[in-house]
C-alpha atoms as a PDB file:
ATOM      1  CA  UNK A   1     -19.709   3.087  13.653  1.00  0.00           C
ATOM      2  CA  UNK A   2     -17.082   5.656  12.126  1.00  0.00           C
ATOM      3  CA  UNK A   3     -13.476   4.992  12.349  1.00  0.00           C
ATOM      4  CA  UNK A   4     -10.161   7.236  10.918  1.00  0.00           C
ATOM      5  CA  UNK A   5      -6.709   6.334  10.523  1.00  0.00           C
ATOM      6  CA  UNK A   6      -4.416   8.979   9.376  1.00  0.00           C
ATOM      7  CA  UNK A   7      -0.843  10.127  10.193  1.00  0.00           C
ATOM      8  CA  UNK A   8       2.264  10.511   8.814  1.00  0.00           C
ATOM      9  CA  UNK A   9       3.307   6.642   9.115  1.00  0.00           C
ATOM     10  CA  UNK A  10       0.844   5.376   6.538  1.00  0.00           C
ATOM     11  CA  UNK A  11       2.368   1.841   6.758  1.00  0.00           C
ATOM     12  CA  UNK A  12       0.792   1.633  10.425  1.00  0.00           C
ATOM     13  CA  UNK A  13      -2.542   2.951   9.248  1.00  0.00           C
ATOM     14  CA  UNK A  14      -2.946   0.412   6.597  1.00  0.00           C
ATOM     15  CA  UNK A  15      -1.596  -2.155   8.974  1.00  0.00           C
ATOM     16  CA  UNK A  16      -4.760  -1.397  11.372  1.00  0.00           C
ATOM     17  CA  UNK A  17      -7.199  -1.681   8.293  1.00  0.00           C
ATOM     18  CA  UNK A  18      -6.029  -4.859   7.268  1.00  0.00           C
ATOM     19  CA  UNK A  19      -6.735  -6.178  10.422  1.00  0.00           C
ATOM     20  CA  UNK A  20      -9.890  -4.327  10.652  1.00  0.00           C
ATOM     21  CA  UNK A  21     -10.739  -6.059   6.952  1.00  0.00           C
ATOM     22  CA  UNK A  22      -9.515  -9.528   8.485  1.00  0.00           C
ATOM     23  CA  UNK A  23     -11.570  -9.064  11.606  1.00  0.00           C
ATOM     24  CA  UNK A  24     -14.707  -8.366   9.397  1.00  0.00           C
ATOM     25  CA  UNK A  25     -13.759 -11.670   7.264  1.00  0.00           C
ATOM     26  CA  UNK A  26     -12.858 -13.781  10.316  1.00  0.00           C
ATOM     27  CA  UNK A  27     -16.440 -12.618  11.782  1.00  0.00           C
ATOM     28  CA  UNK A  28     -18.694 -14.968   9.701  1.00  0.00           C
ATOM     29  CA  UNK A  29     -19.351 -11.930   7.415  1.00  0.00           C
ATOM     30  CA  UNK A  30     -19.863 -13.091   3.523  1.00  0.00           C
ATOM     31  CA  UNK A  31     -17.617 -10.397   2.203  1.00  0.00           C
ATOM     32  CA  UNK A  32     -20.128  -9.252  -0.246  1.00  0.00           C
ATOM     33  CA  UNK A  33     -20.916  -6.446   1.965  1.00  0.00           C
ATOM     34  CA  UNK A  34     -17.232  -5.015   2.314  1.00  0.00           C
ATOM     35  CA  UNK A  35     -16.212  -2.493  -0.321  1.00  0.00           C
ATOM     36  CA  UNK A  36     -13.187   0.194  -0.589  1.00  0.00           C
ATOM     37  CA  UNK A  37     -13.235   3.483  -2.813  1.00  0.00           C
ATOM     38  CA  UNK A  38     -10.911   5.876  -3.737  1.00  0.00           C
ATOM     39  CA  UNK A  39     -12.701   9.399  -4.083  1.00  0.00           C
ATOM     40  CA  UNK A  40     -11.528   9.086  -7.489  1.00  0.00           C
ATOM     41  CA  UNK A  41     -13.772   6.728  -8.376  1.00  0.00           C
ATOM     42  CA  UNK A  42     -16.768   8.368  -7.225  1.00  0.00           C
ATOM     43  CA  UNK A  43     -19.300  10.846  -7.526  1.00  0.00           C
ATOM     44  CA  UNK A  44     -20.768  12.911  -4.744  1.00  0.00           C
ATOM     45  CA  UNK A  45     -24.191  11.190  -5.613  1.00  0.00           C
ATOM     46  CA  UNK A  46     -22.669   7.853  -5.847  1.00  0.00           C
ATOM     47  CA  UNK A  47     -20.867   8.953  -2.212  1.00  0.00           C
ATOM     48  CA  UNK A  48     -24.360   9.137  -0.976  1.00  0.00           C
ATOM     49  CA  UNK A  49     -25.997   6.216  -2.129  1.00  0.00           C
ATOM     50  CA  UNK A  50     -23.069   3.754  -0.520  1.00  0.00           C
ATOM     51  CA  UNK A  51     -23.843   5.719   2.423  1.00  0.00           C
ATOM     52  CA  UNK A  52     -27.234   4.961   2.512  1.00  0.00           C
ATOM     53  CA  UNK A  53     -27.687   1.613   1.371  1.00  0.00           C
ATOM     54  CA  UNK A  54     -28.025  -1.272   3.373  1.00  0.00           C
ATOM     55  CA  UNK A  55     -26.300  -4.655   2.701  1.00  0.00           C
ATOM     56  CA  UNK A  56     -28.794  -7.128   0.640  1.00  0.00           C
ATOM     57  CA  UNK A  57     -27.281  -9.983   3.150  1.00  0.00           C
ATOM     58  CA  UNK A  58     -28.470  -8.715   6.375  1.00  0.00           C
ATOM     59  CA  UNK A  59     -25.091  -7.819   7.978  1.00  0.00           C
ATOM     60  CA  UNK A  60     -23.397  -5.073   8.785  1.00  0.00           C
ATOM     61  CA  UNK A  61     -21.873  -2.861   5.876  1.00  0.00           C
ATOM     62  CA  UNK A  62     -18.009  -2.373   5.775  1.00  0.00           C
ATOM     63  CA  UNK A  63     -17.659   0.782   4.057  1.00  0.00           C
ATOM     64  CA  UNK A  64     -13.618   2.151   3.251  1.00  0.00           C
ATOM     65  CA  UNK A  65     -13.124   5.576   1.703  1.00  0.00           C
ATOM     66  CA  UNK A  66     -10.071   7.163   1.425  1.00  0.00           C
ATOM     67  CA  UNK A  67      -8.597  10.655   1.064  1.00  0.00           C
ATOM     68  CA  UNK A  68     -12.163  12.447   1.760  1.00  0.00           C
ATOM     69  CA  UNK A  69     -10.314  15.660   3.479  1.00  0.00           C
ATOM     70  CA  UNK A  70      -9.036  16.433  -0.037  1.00  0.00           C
ATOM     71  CA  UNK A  71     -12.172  17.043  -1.750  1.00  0.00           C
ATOM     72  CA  UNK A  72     -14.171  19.770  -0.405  1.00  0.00           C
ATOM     73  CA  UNK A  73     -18.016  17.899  -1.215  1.00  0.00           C
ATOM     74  CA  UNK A  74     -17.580  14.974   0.241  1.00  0.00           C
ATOM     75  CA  UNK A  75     -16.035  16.450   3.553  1.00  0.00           C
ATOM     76  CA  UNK A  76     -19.078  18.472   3.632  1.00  0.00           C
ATOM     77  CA  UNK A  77     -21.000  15.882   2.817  1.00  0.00           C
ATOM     78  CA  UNK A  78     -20.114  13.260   5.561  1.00  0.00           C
ATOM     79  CA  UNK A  79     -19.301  16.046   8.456  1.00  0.00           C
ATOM     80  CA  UNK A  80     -22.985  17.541   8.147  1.00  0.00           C
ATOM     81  CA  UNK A  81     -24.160  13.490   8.308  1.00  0.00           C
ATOM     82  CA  UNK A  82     -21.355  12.343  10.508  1.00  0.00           C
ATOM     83  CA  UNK A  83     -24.067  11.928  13.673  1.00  0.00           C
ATOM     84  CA  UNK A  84     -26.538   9.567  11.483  1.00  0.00           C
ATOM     85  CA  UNK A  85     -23.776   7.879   9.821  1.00  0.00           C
ATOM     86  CA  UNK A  86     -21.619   7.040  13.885  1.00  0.00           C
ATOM     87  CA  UNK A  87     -25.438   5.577  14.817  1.00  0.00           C
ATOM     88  CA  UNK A  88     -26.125   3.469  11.426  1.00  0.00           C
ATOM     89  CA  UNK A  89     -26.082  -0.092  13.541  1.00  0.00           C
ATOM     90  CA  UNK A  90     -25.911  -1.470  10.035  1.00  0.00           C
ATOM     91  CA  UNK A  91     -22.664   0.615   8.798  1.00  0.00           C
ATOM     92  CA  UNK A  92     -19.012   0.652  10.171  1.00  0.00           C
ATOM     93  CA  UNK A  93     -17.307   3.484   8.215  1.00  0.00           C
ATOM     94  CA  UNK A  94     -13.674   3.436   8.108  1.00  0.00           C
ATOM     95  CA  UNK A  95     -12.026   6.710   6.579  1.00  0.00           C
ATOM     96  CA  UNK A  96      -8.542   6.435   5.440  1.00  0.00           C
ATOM     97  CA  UNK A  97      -6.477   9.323   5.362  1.00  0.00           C
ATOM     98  CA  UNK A  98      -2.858   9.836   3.838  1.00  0.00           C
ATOM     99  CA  UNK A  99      -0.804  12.235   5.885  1.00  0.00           C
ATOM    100  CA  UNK A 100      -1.248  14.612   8.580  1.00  0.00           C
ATOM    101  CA  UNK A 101      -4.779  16.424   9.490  1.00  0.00           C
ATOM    102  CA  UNK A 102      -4.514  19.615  10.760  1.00  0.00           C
ATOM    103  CA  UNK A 103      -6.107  19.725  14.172  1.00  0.00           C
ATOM    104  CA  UNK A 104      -8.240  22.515  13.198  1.00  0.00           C
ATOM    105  CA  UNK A 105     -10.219  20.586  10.556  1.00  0.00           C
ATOM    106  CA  UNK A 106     -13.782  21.333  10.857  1.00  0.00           C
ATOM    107  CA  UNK A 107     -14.405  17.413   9.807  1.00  0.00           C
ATOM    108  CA  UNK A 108     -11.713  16.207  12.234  1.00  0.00           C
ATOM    109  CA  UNK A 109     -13.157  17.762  15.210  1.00  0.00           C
ATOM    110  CA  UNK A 110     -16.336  16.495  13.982  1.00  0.00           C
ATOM    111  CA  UNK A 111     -15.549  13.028  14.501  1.00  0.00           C
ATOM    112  CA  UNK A 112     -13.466  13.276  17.354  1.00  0.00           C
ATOM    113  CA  UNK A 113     -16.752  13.613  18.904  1.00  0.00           C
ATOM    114  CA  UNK A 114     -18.624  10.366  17.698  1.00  0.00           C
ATOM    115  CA  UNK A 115     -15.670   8.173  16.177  1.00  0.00           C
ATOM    116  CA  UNK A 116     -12.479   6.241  17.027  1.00  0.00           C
ATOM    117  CA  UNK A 117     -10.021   7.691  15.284  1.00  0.00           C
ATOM    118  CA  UNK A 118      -6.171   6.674  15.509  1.00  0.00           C
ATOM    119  CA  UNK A 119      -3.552   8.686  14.541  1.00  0.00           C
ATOM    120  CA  UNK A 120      -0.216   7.595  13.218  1.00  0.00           C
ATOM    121  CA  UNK A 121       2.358   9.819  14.309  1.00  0.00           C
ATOM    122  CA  UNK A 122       5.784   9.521  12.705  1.00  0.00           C
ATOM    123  CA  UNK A 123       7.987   6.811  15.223  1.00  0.00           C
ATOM    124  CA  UNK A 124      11.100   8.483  16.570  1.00  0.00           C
ATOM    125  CA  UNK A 125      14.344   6.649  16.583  1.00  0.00           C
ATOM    126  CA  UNK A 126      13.106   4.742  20.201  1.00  0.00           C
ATOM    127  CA  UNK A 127       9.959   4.342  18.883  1.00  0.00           C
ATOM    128  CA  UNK A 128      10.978   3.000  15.097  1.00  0.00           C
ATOM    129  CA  UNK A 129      13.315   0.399  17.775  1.00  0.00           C
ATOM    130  CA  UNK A 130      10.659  -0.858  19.992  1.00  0.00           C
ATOM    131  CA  UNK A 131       8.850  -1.431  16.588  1.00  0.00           C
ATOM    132  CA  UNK A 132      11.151  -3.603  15.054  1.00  0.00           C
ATOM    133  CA  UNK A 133      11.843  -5.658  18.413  1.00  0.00           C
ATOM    134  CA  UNK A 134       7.775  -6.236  18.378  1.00  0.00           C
ATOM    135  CA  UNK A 135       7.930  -6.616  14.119  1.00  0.00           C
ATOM    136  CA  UNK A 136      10.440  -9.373  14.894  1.00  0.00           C
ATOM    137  CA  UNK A 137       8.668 -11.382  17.687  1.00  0.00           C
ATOM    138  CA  UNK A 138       5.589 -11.339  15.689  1.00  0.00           C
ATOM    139  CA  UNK A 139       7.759 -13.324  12.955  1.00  0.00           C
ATOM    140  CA  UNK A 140       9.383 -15.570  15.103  1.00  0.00           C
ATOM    141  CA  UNK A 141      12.282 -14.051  15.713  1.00  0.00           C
ATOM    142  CA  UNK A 142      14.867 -12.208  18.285  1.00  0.00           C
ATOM    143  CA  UNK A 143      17.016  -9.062  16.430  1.00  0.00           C
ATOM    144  CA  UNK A 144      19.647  -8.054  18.724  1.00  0.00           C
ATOM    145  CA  UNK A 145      20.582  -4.430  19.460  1.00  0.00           C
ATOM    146  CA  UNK A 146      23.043  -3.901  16.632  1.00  0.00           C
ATOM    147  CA  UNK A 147      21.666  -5.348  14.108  1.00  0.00           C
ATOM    148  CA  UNK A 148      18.259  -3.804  14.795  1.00  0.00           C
ATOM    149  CA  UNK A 149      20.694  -0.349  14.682  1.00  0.00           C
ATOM    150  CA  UNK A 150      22.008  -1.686  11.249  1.00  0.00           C
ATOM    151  CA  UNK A 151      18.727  -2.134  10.216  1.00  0.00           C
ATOM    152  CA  UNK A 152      17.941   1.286  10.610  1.00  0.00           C
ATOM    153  CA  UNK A 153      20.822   2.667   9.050  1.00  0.00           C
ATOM    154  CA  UNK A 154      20.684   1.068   6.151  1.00  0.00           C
ATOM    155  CA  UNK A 155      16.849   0.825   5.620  1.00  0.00           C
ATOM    156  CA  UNK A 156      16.234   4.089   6.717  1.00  0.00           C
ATOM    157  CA  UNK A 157      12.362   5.071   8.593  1.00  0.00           C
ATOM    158  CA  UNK A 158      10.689   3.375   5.686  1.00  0.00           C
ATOM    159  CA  UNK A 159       8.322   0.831   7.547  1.00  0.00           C
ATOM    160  CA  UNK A 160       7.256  -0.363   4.099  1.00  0.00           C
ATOM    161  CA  UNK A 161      11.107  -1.405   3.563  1.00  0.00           C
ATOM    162  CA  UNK A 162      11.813  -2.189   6.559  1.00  0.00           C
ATOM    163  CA  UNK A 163       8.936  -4.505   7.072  1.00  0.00           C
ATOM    164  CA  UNK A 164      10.102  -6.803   4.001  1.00  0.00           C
ATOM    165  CA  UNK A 165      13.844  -6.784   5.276  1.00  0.00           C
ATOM    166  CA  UNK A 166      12.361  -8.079   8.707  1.00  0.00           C
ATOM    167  CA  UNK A 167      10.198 -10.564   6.834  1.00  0.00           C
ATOM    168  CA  UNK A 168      13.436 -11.499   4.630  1.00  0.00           C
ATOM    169  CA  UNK A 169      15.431 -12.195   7.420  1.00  0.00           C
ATOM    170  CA  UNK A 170      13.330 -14.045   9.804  1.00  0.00           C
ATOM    171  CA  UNK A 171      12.331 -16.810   6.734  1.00  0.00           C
ATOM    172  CA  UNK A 172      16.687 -16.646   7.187  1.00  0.00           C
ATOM    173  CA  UNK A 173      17.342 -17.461  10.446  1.00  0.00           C
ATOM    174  CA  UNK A 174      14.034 -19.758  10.965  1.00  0.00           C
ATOM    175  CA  UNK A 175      13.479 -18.652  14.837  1.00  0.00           C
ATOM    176  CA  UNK A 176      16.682 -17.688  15.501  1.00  0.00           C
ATOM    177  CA  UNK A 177      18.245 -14.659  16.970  1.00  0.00           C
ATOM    178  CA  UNK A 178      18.943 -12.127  13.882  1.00  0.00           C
ATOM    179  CA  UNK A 179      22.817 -10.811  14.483  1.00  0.00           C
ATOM    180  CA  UNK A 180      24.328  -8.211  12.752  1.00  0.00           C
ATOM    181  CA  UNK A 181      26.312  -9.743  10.101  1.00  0.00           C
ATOM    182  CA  UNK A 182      22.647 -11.099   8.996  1.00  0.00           C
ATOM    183  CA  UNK A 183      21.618  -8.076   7.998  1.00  0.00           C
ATOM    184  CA  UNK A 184      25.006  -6.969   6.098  1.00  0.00           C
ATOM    185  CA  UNK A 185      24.634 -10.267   4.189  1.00  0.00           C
ATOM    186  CA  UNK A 186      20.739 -10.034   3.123  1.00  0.00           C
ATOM    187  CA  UNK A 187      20.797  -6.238   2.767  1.00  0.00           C
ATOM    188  CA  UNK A 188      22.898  -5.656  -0.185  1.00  0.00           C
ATOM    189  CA  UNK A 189      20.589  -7.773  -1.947  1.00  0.00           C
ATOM    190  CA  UNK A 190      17.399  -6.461  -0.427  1.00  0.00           C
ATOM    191  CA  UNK A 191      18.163  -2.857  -0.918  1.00  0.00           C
ATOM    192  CA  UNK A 192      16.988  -2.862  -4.704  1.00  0.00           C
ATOM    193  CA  UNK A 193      13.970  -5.121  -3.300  1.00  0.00           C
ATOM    194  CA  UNK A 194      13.535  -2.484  -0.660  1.00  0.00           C
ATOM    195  CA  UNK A 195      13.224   0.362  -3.093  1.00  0.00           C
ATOM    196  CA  UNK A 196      11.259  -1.715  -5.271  1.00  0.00           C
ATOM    197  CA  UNK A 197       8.421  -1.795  -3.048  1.00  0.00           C
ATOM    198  CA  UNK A 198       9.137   2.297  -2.495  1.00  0.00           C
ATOM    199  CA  UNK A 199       8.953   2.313  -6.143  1.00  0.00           C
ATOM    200  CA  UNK A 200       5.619   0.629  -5.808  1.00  0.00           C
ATOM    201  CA  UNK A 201       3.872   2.725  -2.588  1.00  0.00           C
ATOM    202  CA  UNK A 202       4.857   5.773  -4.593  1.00  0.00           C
ATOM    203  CA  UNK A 203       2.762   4.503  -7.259  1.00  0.00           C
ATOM    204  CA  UNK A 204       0.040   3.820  -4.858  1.00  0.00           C
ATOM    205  CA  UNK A 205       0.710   7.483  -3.208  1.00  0.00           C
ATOM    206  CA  UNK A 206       0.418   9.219  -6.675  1.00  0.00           C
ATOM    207  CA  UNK A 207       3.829  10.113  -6.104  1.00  0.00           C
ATOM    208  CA  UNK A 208       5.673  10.425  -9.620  1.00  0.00           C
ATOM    209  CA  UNK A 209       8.387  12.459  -8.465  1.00  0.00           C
ATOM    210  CA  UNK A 210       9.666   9.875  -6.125  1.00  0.00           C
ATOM    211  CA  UNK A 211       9.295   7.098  -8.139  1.00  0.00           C
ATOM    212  CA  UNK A 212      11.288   8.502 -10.879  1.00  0.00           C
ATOM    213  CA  UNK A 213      14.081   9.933  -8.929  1.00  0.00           C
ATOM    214  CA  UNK A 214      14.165   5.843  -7.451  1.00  0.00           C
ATOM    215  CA  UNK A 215      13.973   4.648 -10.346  1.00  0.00           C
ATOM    216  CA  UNK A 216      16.861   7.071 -11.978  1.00  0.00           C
ATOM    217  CA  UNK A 217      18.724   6.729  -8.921  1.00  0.00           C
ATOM    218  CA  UNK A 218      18.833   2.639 -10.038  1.00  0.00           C
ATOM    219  CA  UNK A 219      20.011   3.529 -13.306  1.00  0.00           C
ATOM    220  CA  UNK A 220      22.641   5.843 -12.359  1.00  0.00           C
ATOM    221  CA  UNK A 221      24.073   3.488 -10.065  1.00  0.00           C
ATOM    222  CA  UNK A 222      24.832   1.255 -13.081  1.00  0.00           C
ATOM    223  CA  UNK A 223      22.130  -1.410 -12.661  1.00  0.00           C
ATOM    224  CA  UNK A 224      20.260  -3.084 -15.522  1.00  0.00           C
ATOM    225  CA  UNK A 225      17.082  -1.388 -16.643  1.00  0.00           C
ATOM    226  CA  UNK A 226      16.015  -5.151 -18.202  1.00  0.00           C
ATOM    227  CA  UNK A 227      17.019  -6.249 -14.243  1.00  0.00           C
ATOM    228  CA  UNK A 228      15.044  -3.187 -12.668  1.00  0.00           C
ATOM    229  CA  UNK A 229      11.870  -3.720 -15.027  1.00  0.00           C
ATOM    230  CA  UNK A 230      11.932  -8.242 -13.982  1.00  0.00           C
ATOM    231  CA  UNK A 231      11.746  -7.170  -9.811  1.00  0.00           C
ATOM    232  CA  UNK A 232       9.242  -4.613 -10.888  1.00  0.00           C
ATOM    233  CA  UNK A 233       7.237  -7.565 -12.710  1.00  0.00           C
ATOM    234  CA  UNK A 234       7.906  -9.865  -9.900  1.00  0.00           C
ATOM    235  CA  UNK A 235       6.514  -8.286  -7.489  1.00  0.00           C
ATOM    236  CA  UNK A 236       3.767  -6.866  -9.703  1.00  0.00           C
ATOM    237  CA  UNK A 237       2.815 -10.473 -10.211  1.00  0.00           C
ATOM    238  CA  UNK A 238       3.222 -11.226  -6.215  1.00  0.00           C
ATOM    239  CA  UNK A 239       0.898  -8.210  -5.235  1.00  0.00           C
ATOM    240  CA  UNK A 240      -1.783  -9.820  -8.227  1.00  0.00           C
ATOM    241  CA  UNK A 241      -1.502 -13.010  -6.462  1.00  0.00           C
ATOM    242  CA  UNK A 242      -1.884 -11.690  -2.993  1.00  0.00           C
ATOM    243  CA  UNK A 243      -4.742  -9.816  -4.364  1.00  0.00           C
ATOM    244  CA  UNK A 244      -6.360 -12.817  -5.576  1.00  0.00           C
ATOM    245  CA  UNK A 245      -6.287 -15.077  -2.902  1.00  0.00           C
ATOM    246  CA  UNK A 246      -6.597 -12.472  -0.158  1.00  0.00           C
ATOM    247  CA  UNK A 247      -4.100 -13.454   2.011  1.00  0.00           C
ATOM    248  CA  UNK A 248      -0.358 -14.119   2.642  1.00  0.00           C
ATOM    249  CA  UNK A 249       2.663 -11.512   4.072  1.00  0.00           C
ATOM    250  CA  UNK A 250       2.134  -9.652   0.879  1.00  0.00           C
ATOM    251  CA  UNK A 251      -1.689  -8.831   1.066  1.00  0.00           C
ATOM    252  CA  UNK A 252      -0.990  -5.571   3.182  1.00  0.00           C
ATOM    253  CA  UNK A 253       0.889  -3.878   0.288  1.00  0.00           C
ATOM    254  CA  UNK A 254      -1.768  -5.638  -2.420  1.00  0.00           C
ATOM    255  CA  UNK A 255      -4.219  -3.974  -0.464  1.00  0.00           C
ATOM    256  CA  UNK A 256      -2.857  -0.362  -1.727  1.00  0.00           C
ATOM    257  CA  UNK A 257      -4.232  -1.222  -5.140  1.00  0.00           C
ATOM    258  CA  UNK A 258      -6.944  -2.116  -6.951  1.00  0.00           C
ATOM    259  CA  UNK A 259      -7.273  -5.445  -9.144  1.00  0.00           C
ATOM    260  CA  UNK A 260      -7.689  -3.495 -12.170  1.00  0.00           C
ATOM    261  CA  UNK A 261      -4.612  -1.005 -11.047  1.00  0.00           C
ATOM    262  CA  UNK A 262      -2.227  -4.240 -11.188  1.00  0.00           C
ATOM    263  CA  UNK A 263      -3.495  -5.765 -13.530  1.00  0.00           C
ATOM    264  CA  UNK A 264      -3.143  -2.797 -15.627  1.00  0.00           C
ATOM    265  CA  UNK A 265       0.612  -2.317 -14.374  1.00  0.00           C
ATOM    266  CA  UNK A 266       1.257  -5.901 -15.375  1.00  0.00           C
ATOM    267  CA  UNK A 267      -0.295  -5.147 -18.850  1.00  0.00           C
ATOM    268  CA  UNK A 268       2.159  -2.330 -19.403  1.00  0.00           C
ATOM    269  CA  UNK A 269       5.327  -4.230 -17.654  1.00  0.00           C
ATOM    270  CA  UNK A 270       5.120  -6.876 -20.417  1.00  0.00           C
ATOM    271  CA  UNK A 271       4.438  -4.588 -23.190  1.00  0.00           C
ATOM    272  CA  UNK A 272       8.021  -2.916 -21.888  1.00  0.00           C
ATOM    273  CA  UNK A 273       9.513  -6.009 -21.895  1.00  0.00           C
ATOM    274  CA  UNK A 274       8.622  -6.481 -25.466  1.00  0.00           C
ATOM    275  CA  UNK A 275       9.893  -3.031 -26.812  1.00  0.00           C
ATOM    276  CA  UNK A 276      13.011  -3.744 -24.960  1.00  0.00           C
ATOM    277  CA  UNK A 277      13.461  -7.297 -26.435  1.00  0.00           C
ATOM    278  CA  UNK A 278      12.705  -6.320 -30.187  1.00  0.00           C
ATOM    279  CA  UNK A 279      14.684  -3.329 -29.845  1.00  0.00           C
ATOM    280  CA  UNK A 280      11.342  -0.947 -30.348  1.00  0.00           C
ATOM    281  CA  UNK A 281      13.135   1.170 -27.514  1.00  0.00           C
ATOM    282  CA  UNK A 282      15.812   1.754 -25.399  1.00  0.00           C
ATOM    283  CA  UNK A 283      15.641   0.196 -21.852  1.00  0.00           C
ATOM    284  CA  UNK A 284      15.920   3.130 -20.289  1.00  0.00           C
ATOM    285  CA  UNK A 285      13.168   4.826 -22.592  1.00  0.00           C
ATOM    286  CA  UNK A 286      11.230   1.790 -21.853  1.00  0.00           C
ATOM    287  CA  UNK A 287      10.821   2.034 -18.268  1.00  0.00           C
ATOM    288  CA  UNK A 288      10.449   6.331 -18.402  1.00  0.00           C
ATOM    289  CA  UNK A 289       7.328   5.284 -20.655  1.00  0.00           C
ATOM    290  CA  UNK A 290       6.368   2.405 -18.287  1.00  0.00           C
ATOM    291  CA  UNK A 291       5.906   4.950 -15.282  1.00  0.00           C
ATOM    292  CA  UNK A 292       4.463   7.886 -17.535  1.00  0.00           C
ATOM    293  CA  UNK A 293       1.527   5.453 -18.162  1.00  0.00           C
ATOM    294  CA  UNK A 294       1.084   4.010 -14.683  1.00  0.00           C
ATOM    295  CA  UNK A 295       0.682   7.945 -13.711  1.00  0.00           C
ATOM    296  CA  UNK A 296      -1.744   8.545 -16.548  1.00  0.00           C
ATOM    297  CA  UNK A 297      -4.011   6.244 -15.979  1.00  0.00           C
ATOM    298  CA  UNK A 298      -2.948   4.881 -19.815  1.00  0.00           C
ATOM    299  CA  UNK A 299      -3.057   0.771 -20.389  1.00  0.00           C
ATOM    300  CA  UNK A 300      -0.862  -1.442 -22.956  1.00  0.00           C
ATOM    301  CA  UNK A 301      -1.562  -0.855 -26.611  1.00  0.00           C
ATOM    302  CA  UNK A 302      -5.111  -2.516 -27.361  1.00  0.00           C
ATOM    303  CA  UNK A 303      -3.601  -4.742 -30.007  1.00  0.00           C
ATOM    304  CA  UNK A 304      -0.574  -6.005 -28.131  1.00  0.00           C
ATOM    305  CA  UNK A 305      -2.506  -8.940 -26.327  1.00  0.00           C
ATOM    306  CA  UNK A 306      -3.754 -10.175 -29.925  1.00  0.00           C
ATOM    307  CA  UNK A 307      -0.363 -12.307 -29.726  1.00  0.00           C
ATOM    308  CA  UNK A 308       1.030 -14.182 -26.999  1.00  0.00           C
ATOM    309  CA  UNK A 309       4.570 -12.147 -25.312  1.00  0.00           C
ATOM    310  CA  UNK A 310       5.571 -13.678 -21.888  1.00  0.00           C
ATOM    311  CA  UNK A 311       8.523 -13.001 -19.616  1.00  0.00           C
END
């Protein structure tokens, strides 16, 4: 079994492999046989050999890759195999793409023929409304019309964002009906959450332009780079948790990293915090060389761990 999700509203594609993930859990599966790779991290040969091996627990493989259509081998690779790989009864394949596919790509077409492929198409404004109606219900609670127009002013198209102001304010008004004046009193706070998160899914995107111009964008607007760098732990620390555990509201964005990604980032947040605190650099300094390491891969200093620094 082969199955894509692409399109430009990434938040829904992830959404539909978490519950594919879940599903695969909840099925009596041991887990042992579910793995997720970033091209990144792989060889072509390597590519090949997850392809072909069988699970050593006698269940079905789950097998995520994502971003094949950018690298040229392994699109070759899995389109000339794609009809052996759709009839493997002991392999689902699940290809996760970032972005649009043009509709002429050769390994597209390819599995239109033997796959079930979903694409996420960017929600208009009726769309991105009938979304947050069904967003709401699924967390207990009624929005009415103008706040759910609020919402969309002030949180933009973001689904990422908008997803944790939801979540924000139905944990508010505990099953009842969200009004607008709701969401004028938890946005002002949950904007900097908001783009927080952004901050975060840029990260996970590879994005560095955007996360620097949210991050300067903070700064400029006169916030604390000491306050800015604490969310960023915070919720470095929630998606770590999430991670661990497997489960909870925050999984789905924990899911856009790897264990050794956050734990990395959390590495580097608390070496910030310490140059900040001893005056080693300027805040602002501290959190431009924060991001430059994220995007280069780069952990904290090996010897900064041989003492004991903590929030």
């Amino acid at each position: 079994m082969i199955i894509l999700l692409y399109g430009k509203e990434e938040y829904l594609a992830r959404k539909k492999l978490w519950e594919i993930w879940e599903a695969y859990g909840a099925s009596g599966k041991t887990g042992f046989s579910a793995k997720r790779l970033g091209v990144e991290q792989i060889s072509l040969e390597e590519l090949r050999n997850e392809l072909q091996s069988h699970s050593l627990f006698q269940e079905k493989k789950l097998l995520v890759l994502e971003d094949v259509f950018g690298i040229k081998e392994f699109k070759e690779h899995i389109a000339n195999s794609v009809e052996s790989l759709a009839k493997n009864p002991s392999l689902i394949l699940v290809l996760l793409e970032r972005g649009k596919i043009l509709a002429s790509d050769s390994l597209l077409k390819a599995l239109q023929k033997v796959a079930t492929v979903h694409e996420y198409k960017e929600l208009d404004a009726a769309a991105l409304d009938r979304w947050i109606v069904r967003e709401g219900k699924a967390l207990g609670v009624e929005i009415a019309k103008d706040a759910r127009t609020l919402l969309m002013q002030e949180a933009g198209h973001d689904l990422w964002r908008l997803s944790q102001e939801l979540a924000k304010l139905a944990a508010f008004k505990q099953g009842q009906t969200v009004e607008k004046q709701d969401v004028a009193m938890i946005i002002p706070e949950a904007a900097l959450v908001g783009d927080i998160f952004v901050m975060l899914n840029s990260i996970a995107a590879k994005n560095k332009t955007k996360a620097f111009s949210l991050l300067h964008r903070h700064i400029a607007k006169g916030e604390s780079p000491v306050y800015l760098l604490s969310m960023l732990h915070f919720q470095v620390r929630s998606l770590l948790e999430a991670k661990e555990q497997g489960s909870g509201w925050k999984a789905r964005d924990a899911a856009n990293f790897s264990s050794e990604e956050l734990k990395n980032m959390h590495g580097l947040l608390l070496q910030a915090d310490f140059a900040m605190k001893t005056g080693q650099m300027e805040p602002e300094a501290a959190l431009d060389t924060l991001l430059t390491n994220v995007f280069s891969g780069g952990g904290p200093d090996e010897t900064f761990f041989s003492q004991q620094y903590s929030f």
